[in-house]
PDB file of N, CA and C in Angstrom:
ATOM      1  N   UNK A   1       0.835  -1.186   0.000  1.00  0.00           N
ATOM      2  CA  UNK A   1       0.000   0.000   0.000  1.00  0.00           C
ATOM      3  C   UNK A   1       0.883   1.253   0.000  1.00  0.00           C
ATOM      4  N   UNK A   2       0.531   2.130  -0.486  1.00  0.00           N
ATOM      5  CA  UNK A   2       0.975   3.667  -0.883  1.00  0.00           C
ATOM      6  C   UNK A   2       0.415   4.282   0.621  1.00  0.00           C
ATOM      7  N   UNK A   3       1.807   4.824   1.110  1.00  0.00           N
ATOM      8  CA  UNK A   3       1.953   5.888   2.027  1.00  0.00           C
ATOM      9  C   UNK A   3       0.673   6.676   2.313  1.00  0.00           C
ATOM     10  N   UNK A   4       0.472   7.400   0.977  1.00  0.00           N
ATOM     11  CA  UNK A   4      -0.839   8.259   1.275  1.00  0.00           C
ATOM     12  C   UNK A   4      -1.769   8.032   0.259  1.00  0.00           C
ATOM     13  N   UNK A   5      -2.804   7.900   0.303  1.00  0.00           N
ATOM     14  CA  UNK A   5      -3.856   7.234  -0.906  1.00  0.00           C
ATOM     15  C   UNK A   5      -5.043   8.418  -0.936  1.00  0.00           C
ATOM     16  N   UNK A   6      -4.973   8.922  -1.956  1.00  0.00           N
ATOM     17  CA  UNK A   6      -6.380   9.840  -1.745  1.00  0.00           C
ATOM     18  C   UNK A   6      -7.453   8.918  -1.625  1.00  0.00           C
ATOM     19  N   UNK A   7      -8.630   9.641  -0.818  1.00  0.00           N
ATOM     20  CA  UNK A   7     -10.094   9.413  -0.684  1.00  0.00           C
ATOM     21  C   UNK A   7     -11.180  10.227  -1.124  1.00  0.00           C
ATOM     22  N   UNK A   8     -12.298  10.481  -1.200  1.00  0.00           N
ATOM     23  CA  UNK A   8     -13.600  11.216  -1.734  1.00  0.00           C
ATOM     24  C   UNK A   8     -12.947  12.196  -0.228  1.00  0.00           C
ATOM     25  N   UNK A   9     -12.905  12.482   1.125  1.00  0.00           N
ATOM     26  CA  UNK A   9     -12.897  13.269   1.540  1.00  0.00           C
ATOM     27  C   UNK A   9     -11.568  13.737   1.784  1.00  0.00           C
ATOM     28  N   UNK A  10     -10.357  13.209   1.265  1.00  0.00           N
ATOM     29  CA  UNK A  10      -9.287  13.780   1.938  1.00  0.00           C
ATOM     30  C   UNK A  10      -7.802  12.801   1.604  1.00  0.00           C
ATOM     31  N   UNK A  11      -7.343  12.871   2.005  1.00  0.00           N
ATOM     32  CA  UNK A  11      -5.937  11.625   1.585  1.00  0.00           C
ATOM     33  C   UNK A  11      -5.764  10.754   3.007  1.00  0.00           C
ATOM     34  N   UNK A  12      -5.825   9.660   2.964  1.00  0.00           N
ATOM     35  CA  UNK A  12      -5.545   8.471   4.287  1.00  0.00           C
ATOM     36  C   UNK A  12      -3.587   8.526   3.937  1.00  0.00           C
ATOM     37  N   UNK A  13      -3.004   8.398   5.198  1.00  0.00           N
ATOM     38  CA  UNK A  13      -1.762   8.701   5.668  1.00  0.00           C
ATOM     39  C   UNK A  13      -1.515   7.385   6.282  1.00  0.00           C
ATOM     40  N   UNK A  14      -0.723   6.761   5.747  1.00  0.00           N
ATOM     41  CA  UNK A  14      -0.144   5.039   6.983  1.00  0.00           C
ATOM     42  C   UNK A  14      -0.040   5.751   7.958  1.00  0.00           C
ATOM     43  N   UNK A  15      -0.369   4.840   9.335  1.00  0.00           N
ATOM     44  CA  UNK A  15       0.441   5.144  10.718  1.00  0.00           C
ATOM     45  C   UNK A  15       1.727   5.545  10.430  1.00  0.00           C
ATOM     46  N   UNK A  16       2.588   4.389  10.145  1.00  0.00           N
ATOM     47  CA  UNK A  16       4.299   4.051   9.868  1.00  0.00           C
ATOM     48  C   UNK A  16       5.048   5.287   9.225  1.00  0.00           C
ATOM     49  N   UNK A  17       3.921   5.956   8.623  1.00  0.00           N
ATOM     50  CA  UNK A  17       4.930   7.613   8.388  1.00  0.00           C
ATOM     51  C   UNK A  17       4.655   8.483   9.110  1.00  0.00           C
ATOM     52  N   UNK A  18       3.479   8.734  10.056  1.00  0.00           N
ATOM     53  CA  UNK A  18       3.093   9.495  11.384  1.00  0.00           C
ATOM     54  C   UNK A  18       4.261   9.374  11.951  1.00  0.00           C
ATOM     55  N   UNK A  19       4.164   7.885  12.272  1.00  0.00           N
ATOM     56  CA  UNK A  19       4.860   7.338  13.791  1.00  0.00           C
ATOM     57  C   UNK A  19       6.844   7.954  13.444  1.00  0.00           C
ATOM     58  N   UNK A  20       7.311   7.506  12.353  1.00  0.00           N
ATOM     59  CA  UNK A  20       8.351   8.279  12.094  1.00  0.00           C
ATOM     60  C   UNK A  20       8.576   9.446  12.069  1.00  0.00           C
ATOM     61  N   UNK A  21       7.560  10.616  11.980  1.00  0.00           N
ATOM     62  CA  UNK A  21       8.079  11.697  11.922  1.00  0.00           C
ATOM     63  C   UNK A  21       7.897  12.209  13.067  1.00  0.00           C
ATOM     64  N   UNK A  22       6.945  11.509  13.937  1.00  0.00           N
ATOM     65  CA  UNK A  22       6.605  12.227  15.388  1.00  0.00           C
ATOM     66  C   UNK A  22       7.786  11.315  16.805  1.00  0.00           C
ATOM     67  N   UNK A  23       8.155  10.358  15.825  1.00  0.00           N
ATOM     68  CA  UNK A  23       9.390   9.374  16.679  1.00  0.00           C
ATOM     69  C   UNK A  23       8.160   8.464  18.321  1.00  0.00           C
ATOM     70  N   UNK A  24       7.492   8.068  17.490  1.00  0.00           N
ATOM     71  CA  UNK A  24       6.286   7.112  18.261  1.00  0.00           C
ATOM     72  C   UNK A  24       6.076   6.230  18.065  1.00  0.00           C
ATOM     73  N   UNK A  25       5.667   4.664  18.493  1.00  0.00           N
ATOM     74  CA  UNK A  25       4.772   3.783  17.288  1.00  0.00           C
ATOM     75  C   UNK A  25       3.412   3.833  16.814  1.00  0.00           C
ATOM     76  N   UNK A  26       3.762   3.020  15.666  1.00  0.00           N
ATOM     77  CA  UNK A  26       2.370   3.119  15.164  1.00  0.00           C
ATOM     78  C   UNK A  26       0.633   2.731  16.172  1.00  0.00           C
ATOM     79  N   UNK A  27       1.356   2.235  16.642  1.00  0.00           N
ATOM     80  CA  UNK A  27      -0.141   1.672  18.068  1.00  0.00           C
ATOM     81  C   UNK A  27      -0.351   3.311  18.671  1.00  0.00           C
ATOM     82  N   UNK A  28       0.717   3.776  18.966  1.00  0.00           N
ATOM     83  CA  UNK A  28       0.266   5.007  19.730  1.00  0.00           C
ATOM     84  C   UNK A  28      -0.347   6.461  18.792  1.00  0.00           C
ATOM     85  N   UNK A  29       0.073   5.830  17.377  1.00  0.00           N
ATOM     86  CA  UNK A  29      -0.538   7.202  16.443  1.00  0.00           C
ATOM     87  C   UNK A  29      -1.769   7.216  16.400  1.00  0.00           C
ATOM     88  N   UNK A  30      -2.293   5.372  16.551  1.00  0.00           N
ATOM     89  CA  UNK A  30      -3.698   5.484  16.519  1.00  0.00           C
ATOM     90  C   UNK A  30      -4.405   5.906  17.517  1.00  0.00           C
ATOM     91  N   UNK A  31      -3.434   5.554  19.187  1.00  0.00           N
ATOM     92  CA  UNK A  31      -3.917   6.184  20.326  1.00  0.00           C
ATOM     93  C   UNK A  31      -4.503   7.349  20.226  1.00  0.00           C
ATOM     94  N   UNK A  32      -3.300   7.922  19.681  1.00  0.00           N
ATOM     95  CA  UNK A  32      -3.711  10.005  19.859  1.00  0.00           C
ATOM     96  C   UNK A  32      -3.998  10.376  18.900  1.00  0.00           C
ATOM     97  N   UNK A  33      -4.511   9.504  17.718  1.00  0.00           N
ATOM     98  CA  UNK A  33      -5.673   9.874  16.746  1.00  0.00           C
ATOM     99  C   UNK A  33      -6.941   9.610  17.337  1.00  0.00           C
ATOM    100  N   UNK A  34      -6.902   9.109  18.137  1.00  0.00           N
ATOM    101  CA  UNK A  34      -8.248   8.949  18.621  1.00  0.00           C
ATOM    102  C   UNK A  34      -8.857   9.951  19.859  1.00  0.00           C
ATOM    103  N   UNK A  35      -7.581  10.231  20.722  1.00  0.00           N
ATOM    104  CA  UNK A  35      -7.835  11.240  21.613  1.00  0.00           C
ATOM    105  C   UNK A  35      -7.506  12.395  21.150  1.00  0.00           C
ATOM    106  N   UNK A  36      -7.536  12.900  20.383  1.00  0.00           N
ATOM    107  CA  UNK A  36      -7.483  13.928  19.750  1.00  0.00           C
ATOM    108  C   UNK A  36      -6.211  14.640  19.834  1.00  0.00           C
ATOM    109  N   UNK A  37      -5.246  14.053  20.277  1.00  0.00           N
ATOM    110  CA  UNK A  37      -3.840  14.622  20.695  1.00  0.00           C
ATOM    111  C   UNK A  37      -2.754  14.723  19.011  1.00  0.00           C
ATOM    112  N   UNK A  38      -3.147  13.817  17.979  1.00  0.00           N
ATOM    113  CA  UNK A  38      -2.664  14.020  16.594  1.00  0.00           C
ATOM    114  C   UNK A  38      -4.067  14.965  16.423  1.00  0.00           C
ATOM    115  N   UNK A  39      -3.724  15.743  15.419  1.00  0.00           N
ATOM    116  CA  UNK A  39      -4.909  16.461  14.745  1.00  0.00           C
ATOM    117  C   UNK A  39      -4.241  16.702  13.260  1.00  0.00           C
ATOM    118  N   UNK A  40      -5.266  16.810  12.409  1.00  0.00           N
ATOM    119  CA  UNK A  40      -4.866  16.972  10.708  1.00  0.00           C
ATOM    120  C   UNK A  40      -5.622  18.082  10.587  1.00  0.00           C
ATOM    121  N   UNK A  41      -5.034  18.586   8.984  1.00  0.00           N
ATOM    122  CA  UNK A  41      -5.777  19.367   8.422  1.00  0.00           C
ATOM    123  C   UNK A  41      -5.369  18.889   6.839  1.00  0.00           C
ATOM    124  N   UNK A  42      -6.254  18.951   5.909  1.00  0.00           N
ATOM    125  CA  UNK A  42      -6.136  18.868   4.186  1.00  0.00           C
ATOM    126  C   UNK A  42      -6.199  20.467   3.568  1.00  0.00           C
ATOM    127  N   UNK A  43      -5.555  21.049   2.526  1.00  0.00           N
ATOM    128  CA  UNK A  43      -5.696  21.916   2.041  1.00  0.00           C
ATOM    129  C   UNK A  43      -5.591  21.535   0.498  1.00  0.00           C
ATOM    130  N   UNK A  44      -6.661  21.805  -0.227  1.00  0.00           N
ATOM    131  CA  UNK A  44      -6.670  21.830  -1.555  1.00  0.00           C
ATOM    132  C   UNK A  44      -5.719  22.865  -2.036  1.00  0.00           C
ATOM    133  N   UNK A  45      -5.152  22.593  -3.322  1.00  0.00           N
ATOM    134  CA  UNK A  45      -4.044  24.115  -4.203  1.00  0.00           C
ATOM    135  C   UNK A  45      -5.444  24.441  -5.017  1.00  0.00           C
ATOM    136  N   UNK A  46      -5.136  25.770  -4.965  1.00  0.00           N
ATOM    137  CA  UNK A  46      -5.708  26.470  -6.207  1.00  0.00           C
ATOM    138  C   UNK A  46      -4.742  27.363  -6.730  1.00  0.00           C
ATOM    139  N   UNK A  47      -5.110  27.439  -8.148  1.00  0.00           N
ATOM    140  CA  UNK A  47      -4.303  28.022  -9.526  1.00  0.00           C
ATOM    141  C   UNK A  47      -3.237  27.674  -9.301  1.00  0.00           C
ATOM    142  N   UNK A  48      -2.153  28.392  -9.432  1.00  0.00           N
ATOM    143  CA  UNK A  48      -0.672  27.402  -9.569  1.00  0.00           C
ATOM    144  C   UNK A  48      -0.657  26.536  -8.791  1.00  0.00           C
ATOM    145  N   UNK A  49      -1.256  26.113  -7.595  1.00  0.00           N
ATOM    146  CA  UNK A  49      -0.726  24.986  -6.791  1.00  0.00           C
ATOM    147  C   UNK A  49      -2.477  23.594  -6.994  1.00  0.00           C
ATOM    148  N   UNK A  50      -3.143  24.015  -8.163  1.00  0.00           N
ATOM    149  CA  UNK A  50      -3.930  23.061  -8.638  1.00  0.00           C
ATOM    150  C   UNK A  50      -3.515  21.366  -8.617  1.00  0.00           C
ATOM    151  N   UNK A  51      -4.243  20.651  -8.298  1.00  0.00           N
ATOM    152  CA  UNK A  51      -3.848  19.065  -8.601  1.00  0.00           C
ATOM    153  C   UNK A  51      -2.882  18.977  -7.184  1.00  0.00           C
ATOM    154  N   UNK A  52      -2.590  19.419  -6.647  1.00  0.00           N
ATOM    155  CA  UNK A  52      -2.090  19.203  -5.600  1.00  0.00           C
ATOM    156  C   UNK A  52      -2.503  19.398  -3.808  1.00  0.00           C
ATOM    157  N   UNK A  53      -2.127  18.986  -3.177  1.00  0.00           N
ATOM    158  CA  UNK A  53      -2.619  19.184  -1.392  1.00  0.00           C
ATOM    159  C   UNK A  53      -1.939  19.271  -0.587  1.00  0.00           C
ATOM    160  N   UNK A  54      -2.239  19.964   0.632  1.00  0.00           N
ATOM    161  CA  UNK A  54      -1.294  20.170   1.850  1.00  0.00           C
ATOM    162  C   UNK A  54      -1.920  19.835   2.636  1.00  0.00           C
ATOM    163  N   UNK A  55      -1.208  18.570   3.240  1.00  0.00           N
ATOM    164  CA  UNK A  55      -1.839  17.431   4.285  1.00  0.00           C
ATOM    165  C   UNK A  55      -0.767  18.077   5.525  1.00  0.00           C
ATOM    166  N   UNK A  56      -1.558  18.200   6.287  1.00  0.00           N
ATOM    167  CA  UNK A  56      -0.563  18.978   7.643  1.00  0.00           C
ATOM    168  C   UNK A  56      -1.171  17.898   9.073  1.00  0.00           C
ATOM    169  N   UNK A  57      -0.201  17.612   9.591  1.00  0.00           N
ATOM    170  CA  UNK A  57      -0.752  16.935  10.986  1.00  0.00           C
ATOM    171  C   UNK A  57       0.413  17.426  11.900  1.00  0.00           C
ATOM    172  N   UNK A  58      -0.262  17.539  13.124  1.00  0.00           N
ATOM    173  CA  UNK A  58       0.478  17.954  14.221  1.00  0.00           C
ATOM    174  C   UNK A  58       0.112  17.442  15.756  1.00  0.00           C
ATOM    175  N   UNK A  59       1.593  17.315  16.442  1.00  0.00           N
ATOM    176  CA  UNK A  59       1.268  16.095  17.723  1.00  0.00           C
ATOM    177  C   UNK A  59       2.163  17.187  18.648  1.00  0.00           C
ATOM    178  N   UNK A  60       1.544  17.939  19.409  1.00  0.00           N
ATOM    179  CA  UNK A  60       1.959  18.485  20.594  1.00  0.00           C
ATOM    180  C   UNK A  60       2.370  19.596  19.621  1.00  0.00           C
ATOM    181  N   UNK A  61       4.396  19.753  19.693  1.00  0.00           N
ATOM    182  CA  UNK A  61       4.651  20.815  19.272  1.00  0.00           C
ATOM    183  C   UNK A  61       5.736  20.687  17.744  1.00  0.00           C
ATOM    184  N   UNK A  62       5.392  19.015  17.549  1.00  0.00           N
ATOM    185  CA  UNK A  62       5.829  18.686  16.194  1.00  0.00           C
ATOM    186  C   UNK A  62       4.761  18.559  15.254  1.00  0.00           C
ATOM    187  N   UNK A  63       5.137  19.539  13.538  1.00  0.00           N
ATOM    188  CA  UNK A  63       4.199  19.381  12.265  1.00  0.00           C
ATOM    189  C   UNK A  63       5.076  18.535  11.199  1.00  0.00           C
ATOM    190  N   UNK A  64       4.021  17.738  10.985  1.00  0.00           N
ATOM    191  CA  UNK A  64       4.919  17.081   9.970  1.00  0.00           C
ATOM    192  C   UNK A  64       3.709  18.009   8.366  1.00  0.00           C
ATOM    193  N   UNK A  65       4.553  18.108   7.429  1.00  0.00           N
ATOM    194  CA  UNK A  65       3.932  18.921   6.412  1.00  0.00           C
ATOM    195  C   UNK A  65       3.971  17.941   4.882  1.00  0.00           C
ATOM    196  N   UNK A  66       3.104  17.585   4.630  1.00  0.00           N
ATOM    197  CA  UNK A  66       3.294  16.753   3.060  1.00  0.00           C
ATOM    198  C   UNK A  66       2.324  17.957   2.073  1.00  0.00           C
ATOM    199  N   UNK A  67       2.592  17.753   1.006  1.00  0.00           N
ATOM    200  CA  UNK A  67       2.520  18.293  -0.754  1.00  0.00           C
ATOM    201  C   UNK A  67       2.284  16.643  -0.876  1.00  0.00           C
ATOM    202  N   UNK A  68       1.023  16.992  -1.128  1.00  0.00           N
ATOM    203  CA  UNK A  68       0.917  15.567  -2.649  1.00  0.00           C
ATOM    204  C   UNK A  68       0.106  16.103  -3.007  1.00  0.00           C
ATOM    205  N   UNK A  69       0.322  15.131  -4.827  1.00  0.00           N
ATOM    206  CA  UNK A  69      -0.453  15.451  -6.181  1.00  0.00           C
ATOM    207  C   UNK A  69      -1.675  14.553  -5.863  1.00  0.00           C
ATOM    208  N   UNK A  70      -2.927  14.825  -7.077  1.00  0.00           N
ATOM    209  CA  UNK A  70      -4.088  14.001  -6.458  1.00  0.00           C
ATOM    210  C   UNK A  70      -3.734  12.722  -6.563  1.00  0.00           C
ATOM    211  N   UNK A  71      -2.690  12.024  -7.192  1.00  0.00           N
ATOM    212  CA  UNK A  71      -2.645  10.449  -6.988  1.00  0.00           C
ATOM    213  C   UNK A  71      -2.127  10.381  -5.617  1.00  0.00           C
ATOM    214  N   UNK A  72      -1.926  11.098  -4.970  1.00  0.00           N
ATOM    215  CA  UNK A  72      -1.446  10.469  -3.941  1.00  0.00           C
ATOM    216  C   UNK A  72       0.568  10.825  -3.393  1.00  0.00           C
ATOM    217  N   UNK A  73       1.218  10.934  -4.478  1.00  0.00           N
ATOM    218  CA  UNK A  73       2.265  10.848  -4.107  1.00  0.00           C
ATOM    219  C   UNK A  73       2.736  12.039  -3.777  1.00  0.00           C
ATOM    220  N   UNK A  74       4.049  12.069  -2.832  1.00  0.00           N
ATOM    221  CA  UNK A  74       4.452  12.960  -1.742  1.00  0.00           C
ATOM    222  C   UNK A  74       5.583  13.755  -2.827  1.00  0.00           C
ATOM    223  N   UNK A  75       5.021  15.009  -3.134  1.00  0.00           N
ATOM    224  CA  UNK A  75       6.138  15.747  -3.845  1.00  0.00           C
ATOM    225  C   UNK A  75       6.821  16.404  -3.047  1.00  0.00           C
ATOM    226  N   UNK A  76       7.074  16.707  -1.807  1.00  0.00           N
ATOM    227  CA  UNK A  76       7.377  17.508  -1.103  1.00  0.00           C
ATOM    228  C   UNK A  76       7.016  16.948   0.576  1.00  0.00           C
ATOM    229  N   UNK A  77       8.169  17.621   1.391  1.00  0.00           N
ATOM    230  CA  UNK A  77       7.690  17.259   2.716  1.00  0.00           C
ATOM    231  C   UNK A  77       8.657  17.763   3.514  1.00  0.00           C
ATOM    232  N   UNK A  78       7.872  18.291   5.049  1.00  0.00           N
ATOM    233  CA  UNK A  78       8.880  18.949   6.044  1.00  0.00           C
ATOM    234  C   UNK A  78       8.294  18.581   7.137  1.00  0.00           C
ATOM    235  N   UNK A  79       9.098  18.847   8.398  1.00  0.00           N
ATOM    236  CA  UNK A  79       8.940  18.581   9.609  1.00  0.00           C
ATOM    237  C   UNK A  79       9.389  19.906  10.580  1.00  0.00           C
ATOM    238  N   UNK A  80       8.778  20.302  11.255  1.00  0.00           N
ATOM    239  CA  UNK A  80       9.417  21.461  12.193  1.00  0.00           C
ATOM    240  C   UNK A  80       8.669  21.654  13.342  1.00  0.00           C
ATOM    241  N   UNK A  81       8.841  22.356  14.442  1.00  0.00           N
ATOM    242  CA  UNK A  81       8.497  22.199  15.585  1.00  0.00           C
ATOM    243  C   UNK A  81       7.856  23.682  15.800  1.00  0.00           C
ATOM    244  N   UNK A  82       6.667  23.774  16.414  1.00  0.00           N
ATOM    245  CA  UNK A  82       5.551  25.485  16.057  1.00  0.00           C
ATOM    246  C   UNK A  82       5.845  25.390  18.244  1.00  0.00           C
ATOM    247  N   UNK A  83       5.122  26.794  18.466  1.00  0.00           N
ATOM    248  CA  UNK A  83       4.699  27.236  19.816  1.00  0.00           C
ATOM    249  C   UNK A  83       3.950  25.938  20.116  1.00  0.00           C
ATOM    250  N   UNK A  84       3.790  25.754  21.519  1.00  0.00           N
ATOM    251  CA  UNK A  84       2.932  24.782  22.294  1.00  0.00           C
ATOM    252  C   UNK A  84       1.714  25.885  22.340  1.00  0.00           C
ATOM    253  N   UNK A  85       0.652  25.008  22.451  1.00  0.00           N
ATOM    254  CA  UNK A  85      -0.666  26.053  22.037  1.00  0.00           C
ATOM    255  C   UNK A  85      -1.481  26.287  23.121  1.00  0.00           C
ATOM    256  N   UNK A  86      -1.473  27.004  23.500  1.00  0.00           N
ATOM    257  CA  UNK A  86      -2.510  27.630  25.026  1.00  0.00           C
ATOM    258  C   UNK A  86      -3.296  27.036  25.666  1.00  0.00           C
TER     259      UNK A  86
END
């Protein structure tokens, strides 16, 4: 299976690339996907950044940042650490 697979609402993300970028396992990505402690967001491109998405998830005070095209694959990707949030 492909890393990230688009869906009708959004792109599905393996655990196994969560869990690497947040340095967790995969059992626990699903943990704090469930308690709300991972949180996502999808962003569609428009005009120059058309056919493409910004899949953003963030766990405490690490974002992991993907660019993929609508098939799915990861053109781009970063990791960096934002403010702890109030």
């Amino acid at each position: 299976m492909a890393q990230v697979v688009p869906t009708p609402e959004g792109f599905e993300v393996e655990a196994g690339l969560l869990a690497s970028a947040f340095g967790i396992d995969e059992a626990r990505v699903r943990d704090e996907m469930r308690a709300g402690a991972i949180t996502s967001l999808c962003e569609t491109g428009v005009d120059e950044d058309a056919g493409r998405s910004r899949v953003t998830f963030r766990y405490g005070t690490r974002v992991l940042r993907l660019i993929v095209d609508d098939a799915g694959k990861v053109v781009s990707n970063g990791r960096f650490d934002v403010r702890p949030r109030p």
